[in-house]
Protein backbone atom coordinates (compact mmCIF):
# COMPACT_ATOMS: atom_id res chain seq x y z
CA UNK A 1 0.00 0.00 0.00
CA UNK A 2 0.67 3.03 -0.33
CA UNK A 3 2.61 3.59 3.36
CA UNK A 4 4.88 0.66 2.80
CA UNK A 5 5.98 2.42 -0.64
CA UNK A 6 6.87 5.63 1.69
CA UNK A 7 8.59 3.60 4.07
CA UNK A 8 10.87 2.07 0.99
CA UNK A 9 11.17 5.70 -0.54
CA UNK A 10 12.55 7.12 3.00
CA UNK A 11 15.15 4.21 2.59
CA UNK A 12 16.07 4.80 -0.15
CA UNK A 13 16.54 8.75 0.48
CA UNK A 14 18.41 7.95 3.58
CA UNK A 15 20.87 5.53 1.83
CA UNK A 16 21.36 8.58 -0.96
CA UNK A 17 19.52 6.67 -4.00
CA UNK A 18 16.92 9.19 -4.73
CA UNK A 19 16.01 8.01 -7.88
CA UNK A 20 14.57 4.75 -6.24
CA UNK A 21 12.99 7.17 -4.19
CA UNK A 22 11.26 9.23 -6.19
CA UNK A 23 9.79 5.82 -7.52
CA UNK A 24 8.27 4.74 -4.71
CA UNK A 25 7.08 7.83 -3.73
CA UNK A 26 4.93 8.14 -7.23
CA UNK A 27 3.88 4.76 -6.77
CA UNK A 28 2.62 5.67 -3.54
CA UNK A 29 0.65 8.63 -4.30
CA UNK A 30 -0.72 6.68 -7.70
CA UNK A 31 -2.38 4.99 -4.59
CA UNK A 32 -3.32 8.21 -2.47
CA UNK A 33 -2.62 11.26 -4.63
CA UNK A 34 -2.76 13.55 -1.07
CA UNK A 35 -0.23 10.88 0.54
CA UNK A 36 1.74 13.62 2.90
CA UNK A 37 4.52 11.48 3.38
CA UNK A 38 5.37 10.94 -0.32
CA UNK A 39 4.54 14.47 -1.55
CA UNK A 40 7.11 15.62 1.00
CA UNK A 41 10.06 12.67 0.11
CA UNK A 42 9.82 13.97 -3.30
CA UNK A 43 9.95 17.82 -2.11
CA UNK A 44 13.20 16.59 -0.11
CA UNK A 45 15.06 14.21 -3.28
CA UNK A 46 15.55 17.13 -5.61
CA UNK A 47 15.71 20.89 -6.05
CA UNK A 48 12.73 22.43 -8.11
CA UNK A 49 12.64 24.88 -10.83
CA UNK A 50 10.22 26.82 -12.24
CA UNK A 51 8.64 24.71 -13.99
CA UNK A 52 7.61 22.61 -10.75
CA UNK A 53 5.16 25.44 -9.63
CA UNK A 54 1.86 23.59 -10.29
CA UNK A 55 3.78 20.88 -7.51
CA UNK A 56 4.17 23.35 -5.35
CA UNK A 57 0.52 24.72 -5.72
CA UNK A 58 -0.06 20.79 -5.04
CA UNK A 59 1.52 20.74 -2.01
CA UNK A 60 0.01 23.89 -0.44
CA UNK A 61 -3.81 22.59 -1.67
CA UNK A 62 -2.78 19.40 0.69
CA UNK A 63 -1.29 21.06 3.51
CA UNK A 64 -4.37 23.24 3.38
CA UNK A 65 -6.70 20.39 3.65
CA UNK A 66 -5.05 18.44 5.99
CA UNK A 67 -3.55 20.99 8.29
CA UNK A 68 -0.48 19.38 7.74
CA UNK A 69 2.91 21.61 9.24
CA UNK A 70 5.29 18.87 7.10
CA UNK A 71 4.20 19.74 3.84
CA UNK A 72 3.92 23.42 4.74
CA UNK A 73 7.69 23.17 5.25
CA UNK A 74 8.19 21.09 2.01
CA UNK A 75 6.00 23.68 0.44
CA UNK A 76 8.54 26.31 1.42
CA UNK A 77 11.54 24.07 0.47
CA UNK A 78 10.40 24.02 -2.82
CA UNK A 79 9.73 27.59 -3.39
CA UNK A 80 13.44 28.28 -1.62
CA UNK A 81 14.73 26.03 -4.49
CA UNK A 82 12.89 28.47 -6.52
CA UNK A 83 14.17 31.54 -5.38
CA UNK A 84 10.74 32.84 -4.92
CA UNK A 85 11.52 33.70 -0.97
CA UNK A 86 8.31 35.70 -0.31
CA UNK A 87 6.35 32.47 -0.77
CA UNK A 88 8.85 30.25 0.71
CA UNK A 89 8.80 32.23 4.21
CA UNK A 90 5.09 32.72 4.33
CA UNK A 91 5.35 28.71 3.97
CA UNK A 92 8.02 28.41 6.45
CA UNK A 93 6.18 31.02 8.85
CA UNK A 94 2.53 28.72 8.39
CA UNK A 95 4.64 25.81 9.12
CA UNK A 96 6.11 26.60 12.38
CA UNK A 97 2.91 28.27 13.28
CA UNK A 98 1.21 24.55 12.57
CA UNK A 99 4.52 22.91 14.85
CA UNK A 100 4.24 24.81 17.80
CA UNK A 101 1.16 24.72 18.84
CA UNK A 102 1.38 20.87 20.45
CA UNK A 103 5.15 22.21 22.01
CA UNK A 104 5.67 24.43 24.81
CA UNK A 105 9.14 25.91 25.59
CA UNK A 106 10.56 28.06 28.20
CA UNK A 107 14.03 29.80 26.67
CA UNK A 108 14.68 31.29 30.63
CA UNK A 109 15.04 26.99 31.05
CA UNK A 110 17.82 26.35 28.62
CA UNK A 111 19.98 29.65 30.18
CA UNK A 112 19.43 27.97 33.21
CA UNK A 113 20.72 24.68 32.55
CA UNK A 114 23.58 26.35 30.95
CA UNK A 115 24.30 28.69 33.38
CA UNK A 116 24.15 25.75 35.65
CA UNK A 117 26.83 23.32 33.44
CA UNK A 118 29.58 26.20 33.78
CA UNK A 119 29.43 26.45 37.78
CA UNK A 120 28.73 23.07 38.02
CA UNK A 121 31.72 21.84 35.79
CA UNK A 122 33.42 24.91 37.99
CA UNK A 123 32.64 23.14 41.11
CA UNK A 124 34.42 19.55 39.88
CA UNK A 125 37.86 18.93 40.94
CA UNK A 126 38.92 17.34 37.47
CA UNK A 127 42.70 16.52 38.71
CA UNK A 128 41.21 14.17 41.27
CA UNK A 129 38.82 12.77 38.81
CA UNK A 130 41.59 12.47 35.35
CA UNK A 131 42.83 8.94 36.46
CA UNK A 132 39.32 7.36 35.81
CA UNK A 133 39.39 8.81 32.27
CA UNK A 134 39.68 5.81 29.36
CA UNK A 135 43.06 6.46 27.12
CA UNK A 136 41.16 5.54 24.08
CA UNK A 137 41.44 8.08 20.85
CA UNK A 138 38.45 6.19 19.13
CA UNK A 139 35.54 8.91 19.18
CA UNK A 140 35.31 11.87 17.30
CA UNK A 141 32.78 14.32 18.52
CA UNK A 142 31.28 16.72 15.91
CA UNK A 143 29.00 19.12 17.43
CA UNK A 144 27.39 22.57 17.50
CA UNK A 145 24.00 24.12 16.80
CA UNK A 146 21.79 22.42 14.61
CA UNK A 147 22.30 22.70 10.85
CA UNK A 148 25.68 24.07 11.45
CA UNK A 149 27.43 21.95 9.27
CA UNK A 150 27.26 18.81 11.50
CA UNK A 151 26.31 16.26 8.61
CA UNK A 152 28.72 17.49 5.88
CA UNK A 153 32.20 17.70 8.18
CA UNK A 154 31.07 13.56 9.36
CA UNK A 155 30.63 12.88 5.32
CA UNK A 156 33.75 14.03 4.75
CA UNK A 157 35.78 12.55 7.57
CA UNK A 158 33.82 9.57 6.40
CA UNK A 159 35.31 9.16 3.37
CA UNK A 160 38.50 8.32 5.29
CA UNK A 161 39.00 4.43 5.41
CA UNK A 162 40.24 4.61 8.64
CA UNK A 163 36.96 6.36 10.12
CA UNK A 164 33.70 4.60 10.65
CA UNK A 165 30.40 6.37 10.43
CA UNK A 166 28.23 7.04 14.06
CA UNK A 167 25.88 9.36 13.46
CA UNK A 168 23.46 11.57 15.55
CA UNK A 169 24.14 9.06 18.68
CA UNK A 170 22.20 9.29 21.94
CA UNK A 171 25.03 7.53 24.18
CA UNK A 172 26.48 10.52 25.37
CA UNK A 173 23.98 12.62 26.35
CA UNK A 174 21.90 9.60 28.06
CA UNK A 175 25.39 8.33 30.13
CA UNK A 176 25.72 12.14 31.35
CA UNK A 177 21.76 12.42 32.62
CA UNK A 178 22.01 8.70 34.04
CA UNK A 179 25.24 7.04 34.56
CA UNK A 180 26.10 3.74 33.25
CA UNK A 181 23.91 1.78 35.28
CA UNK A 182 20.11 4.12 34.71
CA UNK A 183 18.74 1.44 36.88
CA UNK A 184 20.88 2.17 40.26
CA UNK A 185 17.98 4.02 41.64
CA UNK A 186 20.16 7.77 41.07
CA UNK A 187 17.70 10.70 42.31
CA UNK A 188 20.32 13.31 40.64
CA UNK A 189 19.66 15.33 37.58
CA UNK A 190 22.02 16.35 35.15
CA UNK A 191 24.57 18.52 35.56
CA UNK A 192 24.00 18.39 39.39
CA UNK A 193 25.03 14.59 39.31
CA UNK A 194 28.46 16.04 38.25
CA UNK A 195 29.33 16.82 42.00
CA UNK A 196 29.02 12.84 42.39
CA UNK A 197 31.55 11.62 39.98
CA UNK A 198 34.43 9.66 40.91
CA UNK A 199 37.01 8.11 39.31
CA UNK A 200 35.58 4.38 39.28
CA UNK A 201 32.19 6.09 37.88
CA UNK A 202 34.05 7.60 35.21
CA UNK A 203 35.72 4.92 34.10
CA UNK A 204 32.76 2.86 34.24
CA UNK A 205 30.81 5.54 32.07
CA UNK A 206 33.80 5.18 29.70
CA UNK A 207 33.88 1.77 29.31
CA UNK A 208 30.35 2.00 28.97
CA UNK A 209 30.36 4.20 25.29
CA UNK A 210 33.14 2.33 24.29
CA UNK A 211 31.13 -0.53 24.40
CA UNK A 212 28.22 1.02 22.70
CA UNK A 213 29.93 2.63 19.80
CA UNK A 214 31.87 -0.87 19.00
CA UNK A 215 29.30 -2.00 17.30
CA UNK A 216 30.48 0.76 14.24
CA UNK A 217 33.80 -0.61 13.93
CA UNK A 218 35.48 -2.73 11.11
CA UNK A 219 38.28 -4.84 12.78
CA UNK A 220 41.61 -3.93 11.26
CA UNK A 221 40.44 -1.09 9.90
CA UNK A 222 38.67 1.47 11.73
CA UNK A 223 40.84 3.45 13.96
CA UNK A 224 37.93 6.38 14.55
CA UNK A 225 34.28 6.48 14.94
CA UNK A 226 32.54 9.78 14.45
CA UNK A 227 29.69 10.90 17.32
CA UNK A 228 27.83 13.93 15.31
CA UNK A 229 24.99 14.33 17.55
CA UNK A 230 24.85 18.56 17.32
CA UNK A 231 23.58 19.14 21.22
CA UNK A 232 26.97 17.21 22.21
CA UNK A 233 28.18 20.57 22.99
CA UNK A 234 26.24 20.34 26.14
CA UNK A 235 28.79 17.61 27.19
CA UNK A 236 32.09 18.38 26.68
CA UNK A 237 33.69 18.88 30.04
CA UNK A 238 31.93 15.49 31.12
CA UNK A 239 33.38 13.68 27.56
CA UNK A 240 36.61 14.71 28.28
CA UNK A 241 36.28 13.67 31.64
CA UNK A 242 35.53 10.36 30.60
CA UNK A 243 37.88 10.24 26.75
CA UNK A 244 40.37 12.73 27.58
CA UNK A 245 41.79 11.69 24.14
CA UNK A 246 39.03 12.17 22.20
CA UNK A 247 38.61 14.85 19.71
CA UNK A 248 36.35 17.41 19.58
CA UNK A 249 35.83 19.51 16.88
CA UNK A 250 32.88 22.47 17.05
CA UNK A 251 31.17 23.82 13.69
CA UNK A 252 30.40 27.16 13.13
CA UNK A 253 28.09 28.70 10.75
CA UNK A 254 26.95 32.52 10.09
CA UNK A 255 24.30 32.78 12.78
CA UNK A 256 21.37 33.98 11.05
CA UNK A 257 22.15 31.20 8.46
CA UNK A 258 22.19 28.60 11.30
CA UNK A 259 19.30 29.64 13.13
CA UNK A 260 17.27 30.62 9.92
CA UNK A 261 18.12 26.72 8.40
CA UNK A 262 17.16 25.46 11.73
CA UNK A 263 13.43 27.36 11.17
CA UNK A 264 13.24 26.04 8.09
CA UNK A 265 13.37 22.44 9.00
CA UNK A 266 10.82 20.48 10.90
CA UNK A 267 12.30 19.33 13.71
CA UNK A 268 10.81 16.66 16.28
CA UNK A 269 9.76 18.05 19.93
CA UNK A 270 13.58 17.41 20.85
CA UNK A 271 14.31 21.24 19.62
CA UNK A 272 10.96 23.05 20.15
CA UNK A 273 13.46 26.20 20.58
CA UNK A 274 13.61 26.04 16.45
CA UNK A 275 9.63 27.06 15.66
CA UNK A 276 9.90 30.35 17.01
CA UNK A 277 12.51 33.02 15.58
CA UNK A 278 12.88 34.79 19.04
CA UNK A 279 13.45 31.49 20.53
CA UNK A 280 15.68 30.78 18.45
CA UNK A 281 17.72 33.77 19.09
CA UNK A 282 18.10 33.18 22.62
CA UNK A 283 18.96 29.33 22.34
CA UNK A 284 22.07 30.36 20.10
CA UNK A 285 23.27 33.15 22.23
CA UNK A 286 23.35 30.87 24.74
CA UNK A 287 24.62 27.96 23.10
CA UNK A 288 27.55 30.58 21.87
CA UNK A 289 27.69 31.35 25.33
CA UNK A 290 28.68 27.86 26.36
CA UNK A 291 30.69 27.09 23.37
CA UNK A 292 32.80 30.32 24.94
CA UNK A 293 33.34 28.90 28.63
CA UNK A 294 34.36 25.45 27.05
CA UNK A 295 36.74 27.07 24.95
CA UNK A 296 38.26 28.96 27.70
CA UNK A 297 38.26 26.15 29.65
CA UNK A 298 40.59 23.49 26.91
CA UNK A 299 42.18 26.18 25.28
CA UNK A 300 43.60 24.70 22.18
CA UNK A 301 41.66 21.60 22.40
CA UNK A 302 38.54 22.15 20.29
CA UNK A 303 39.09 21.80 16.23
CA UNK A 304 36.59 24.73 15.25
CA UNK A 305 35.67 24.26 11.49
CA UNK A 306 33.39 27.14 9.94
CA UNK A 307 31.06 25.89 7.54
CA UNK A 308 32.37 28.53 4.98
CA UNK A 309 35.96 26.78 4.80
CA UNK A 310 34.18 23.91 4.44
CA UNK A 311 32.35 24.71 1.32
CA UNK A 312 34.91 27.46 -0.25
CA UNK A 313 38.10 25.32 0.24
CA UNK A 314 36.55 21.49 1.68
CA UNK A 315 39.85 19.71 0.17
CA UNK A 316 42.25 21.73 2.52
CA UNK A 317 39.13 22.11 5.41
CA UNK A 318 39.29 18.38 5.86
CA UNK A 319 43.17 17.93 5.42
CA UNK A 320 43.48 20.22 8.66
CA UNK A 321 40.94 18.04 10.43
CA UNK A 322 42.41 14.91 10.00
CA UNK A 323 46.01 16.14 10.85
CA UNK A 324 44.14 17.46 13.69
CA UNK A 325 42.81 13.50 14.63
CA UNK A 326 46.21 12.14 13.31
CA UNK A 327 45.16 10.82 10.28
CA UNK A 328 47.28 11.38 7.18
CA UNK A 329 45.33 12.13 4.01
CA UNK A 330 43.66 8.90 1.80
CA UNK A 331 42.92 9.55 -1.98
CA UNK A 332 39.31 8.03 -1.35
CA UNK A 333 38.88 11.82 0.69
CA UNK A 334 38.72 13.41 -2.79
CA UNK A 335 34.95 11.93 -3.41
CA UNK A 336 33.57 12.34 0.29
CA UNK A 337 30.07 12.82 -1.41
CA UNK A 338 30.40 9.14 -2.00
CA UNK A 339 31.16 7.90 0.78
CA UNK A 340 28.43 4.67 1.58
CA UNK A 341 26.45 4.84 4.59
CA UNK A 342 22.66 6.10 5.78
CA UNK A 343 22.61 9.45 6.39
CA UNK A 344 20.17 9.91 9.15
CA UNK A 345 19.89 13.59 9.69
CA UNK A 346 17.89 16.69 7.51
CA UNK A 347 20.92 16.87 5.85
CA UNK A 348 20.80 13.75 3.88
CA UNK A 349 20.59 15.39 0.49
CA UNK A 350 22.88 18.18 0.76
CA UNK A 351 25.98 15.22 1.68
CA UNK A 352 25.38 13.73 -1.40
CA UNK A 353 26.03 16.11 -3.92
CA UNK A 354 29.18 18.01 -4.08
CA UNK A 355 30.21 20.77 -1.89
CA UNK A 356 28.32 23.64 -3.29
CA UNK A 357 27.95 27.77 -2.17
CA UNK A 358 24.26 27.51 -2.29
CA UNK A 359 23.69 27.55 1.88
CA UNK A 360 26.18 30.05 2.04
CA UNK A 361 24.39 33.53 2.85
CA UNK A 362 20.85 32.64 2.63
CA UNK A 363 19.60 34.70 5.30
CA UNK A 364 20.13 37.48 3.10
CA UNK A 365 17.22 36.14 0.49
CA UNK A 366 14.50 36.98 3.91
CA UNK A 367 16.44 39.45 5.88
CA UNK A 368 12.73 41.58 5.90
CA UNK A 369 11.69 38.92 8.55
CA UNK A 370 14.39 38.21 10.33
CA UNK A 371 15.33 40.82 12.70
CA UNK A 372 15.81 38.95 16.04
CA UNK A 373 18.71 36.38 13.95
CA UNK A 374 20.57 39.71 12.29
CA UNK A 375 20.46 40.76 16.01
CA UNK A 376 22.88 37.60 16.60
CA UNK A 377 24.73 38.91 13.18
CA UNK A 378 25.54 42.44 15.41
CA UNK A 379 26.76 40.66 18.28
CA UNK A 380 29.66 38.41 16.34
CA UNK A 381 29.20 37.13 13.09
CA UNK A 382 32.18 34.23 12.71
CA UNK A 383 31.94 34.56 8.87
C-alpha cells in the first residue's frame, strides 16, 4: 500500500539513491494522490525549478486540507529552491505556526541549565577525577548548533578508510543524565550529578560508550568512529572527563544562516526552541555562550571548522581536520560525497552532492523577517 511504498522511498533517500525514491514515492501517491509522506520525500530528493510550480501549488492545496505543518515546510523548500523567498517564508512562517502549537518551551530553562553546566563543571575537581578517564582516541565528537554543518564535516571525515560512520548518537547525552547503570535508583539530575563523579564512575561511564559505539567498527580497519549528535556541545567537560583523548571539533556557521536553516526544518519536539525566531535567538546566544566557557576552559583543544571553509576550500578544510585527529590524508577523501552509509539527519541530500555555495548567505534572500537572527549577526558574526 501506499505507506509501505513511503517507508521504501525514505530508505532509499536515507541511503542517498533518490532516484529509487522518487519511484516509490509516485507509486505511492498513484495509490493516495494527497499521501503527505510521499509528496514531502519527493519535495526533499531534488531541487525544483520553475517549472515545478503547479507541484508546489499541489503541495500547499494538501497542507491546506489536511492541516499538515510537514508539507507546509516542504512547500517552502520548494519555493526556496525556486528563489521565490516571499512564498517560501510565508510557507516556512505557516509551518512553524502549525509545529508549535502541540510544544511548549521556556528559553529562561535552557539559560538555566547552561548557566548551571559552567558552575557546576566549575565546582568539579577534574585533577582528582583524570585517572578514571579511558586512554582511548576512538571517538570523534562533531557538534554545534543544529544545521551548522554537522552532517557534511562527518561525510567528509567519512570518506577516510580509517573512520567509521556514528551518526546523531544518543550515548552521550543519556550516560551524562544517568550514569552507566540508569537502573541504580540515582535521584540526581544532570549537571547536578556532576558533583558525584568519581574516578571508578568515570571509568565505568567510559567503558560503557566504548562498548556502545563498537558496534560501528570494522576490525583492522577502523581506527575512529565519528559521534555527530549537534547538542553534544552540552557535554564536553563530562566527555573529556571520561575520553580525555578524544577529539572534539565544534562547527560554526553565520548565525542567522544557522538559526534561519534550523526554522526552516521540521524538527521533532527534541528542539521546540527552532519554531519560534525569538526562541531561536536566545537558544544560540546561549549555546555561543557555552561554546565560549568550554573554549576557555581546553584552550587549544577544540578543532573549530566554519562551515564557509568547508564549502569554499573542503579539500584543505578536511586535510586540517584529519592532521588534527592524526590521520594522514587517503585519496578516497577526494569523493567524500560518495562515501556509503545512511545518512540519518535533515541533511541527507545536501551530503550527497558536491560541496556547493548555495547555503552560504541565505539569510540574506529573507532578511525583511528576520530581525531577532541579524540581532545575533551584530553581536559576532564568525563569517
Amino acid at each position: 500500500d501506499s505507506g509501505v511504498r513511503v517507508i521504501l522511498g525514505d530508505i532509499s533517500r536515507f541511503e542517498g539513491d533518490f532516484a529509487a525514491a522518487v519511484v516509490h514515492y509516485e507509486a505511492a501517491l498513484n495509490r493516495d494522490p494527497s499521501c503527505v509522506g510521499a509528496l514531502h520525500g519527493i519535495a526533499h530528493s531534488r531541487r525544483f525549478a520553475e517549472t515545478d510550480l503547479p507541484f508546489a501549488h499541489r503541495l500547499s492545496e494538501v497542507a491546506r486540507r489536511r492541516g499538515s505543518a510537514l508539507l507546509r515546510f516542504a512547500e517552502g523548500k520548494v519555493y526556496d529552491d525556486m528563489q521565490r523567498y516571499d512564498e517560501a517564508f510565508a510557507a516556512f512562517k505557516e509551518a512553524n505556526r502549525l509545529r508549535s502549537r502541540s510544544l511548549s518551551h521556556d528559553p529562561a530553562a535552557f539559560t538555566r541549565l547552561v548557566d548551571a553546566l559552567m558552575a557546576g563543571f566549575d565546582a568539579i575537581d577534574v585533577g582528582r577525577l583524570a585517572a578514571g578517564g579511558n586512554t582511548s582516541s576512538r571517538p570523534v565528537f562533531i557538534l554545534g548548533a543544529p544545521r551548522s554543518g554537522t552532517s557534511l564535516l562527518e561525510q567528509m571525515l567519512v570518506a577516510h578508510p580509517a573512520v567509521a560512520r556514528g551518526g546523531e548518537l544518543a550515548i552521550l547525552g543519556k550516560l551524562a543524565r544517568q550514569g552507566s547503570t540508569p537502573s541504580g535508583g540515582t535521584t540526581l539530575t544532570y549537571p547536578e550529578r556532576m558533583a558525584s563523579l568519581t574516578e571508578a564512575t568515570i571509568s565505568a561511564e567510559a567503558a560503557s560508550y566504548l562498548a556502545q559505539t563498537e558496534i560501528y567498527c570494522t576490525p583492522g580497519q577502523t581506527r575512529h568512529v565519528t559521534d555527530k549528535m549537534p547538542t553534544n556541545f552540552l557535554h564536553v567537560g563530562y566527555l573529556w572527563l571520561l575520553l580525555p583523548r578524544a577529539t572534539v571539533i565544534h562547527c560554526q556557521r553565520h548565525p542567522a544562516d544557522t538559526c534561519l536553516s534550523m526554522y526552516f526544518q521540521s524538527f521533532s519536539a527534541s528542539h521546540p526552541f527552532a519554531f519560534d525566531l525569538g526562541h531561536l535567538a536566545t537558544w544560540y546566544r546561549d549555546y555561543r555562550r557555552l561554546m565560549q566557557y568550554w573554549e576557555a576552559r581546553f584552550p587549544g583543544r577544540i578543532c573549530a571548522v566554519h562551515y564557509r571553509d568547508a564549502v569554499n576550500a573542503p579539500r584543505e578544510t578536511l586535510s586540517r581536520v584529519l592532521t588534527h585527529i592524526g590521520l594522514d590524508w587517503d585519496p578516497a577523501c577526494d569523493n567524500f560525497h560518495l562515501a556509503a552509509g545512511p545518512v540519518l539527519s535533515a541533511s541527507h541530500w545536501q551530503v550527497r552532492q558536491p560541496v556547493y555555495a548555495r547555503s552560504l548567505d541565505r539569510w540574506r534572500n529573507y532578511q525583511k523577517y528576520i530581525p531577532q537572527l541579524l540581532a545575533l549577526v551584530e553581536d559576532d558574526a564568525p563569517g
